[in-house]
Protein backbone atom coordinates (compact mmCIF):
# COMPACT_ATOMS: atom_id res chain seq x y z
CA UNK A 1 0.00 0.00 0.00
CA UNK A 2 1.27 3.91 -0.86
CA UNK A 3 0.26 6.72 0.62
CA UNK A 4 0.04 10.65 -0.60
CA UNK A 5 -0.57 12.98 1.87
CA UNK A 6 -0.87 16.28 2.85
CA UNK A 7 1.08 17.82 5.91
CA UNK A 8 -0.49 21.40 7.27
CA UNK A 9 2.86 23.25 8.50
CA UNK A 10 3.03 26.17 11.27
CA UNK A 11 3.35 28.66 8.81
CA UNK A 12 0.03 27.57 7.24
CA UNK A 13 1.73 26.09 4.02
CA UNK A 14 0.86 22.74 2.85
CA UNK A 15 3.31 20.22 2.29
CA UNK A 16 2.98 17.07 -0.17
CA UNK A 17 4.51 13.97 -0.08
CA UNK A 18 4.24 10.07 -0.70
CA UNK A 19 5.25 6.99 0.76
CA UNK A 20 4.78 3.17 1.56
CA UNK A 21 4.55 3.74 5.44
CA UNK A 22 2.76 6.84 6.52
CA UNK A 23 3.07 6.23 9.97
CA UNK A 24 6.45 6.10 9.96
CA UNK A 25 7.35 8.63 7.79
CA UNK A 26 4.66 10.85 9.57
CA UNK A 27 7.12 10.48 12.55
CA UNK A 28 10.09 11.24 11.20
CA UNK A 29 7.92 14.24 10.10
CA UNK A 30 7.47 15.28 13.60
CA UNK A 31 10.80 14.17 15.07
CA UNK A 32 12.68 16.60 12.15
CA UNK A 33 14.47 13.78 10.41
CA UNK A 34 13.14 15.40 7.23
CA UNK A 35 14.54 18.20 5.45
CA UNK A 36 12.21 20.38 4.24
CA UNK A 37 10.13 20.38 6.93
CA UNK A 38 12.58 20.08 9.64
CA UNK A 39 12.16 24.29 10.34
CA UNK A 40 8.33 24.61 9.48
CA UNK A 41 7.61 22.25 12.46
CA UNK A 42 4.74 21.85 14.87
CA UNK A 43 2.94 20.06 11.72
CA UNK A 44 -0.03 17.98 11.98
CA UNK A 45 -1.23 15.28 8.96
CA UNK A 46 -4.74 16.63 7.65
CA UNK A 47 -5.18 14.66 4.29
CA UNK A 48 -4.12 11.08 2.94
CA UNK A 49 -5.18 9.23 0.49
CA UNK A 50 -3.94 5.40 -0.12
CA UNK A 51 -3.40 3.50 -3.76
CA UNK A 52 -1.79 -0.05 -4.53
CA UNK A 53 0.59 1.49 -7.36
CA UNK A 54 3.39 3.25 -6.13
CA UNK A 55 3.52 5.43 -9.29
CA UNK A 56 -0.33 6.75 -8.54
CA UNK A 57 0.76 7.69 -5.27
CA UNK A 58 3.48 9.49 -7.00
CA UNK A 59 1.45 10.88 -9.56
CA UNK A 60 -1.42 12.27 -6.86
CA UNK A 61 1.40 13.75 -4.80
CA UNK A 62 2.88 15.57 -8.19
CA UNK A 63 -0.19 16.78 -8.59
CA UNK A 64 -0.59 18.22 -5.55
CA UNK A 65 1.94 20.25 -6.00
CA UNK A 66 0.28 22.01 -8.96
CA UNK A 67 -1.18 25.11 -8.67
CA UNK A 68 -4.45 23.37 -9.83
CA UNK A 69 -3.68 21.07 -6.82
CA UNK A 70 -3.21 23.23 -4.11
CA UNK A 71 -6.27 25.02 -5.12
CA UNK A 72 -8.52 21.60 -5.11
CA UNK A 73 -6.71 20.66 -1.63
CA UNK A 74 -8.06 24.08 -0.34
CA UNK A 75 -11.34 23.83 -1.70
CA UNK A 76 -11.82 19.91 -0.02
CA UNK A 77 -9.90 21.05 3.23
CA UNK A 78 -11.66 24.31 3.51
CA UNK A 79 -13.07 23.85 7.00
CA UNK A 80 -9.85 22.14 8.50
CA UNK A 81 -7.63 25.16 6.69
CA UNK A 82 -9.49 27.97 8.99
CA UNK A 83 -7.20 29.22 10.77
C-alpha cells in the first residue's frame, strides 16, 4: 500500500509527499528527520489518500503540488484550513 498525503505546517503552508509507510514517515515528520520540513515544524497530517501502485501515489502527490492542486486541496480542506 502507498500513501500521498498532505502535511499542514506552522506557517500555514501545505506540504505534499508520498510513501509506503505513513506512519512512519509521519514520525520522522514530527521528530525533524526530514529536510524540508525540519524548520516549518509543529505540523499535523490533515489529508491522505492510499493506492496499490506506487507510481499513482506518486502521480497524486505531483499533482498536488500544482497550482491546480493546491487550489482543489483548499477547496476539499476548507473547513480544517481555517485558521
Amino acid at each position: 500500500m502507498y500513501f500521498a498525503y498532505i502535511l499542514l505546517l506552522k506557517n500555514t503552508n501545505l506540504y505534499a509527499g508520498y510513501t509506503d509507510n505513513l506512519k512512519r514517515r509521519l514520525s520522522e515528520h514530527l521528530a525533524g528527520k526530514v529536510k524540508s520540513t525540519r524548520n516549518r515544524r509543529p505540523l499535523k497530517l490533515i489529508y491522505y489518500e492510499a493506492f496499490v501502485s506506487k507510481e499513482d501515489a506518486r502521480r497524486r502527490e505531483k499533482y498536488f503540488k500544482t497550482t491546480k492542486g493546491k487550489s482543489t486541496l483548499r477547496l476539499m480542506l476548507r473547513e480544517t484550513l481555517i485558521i
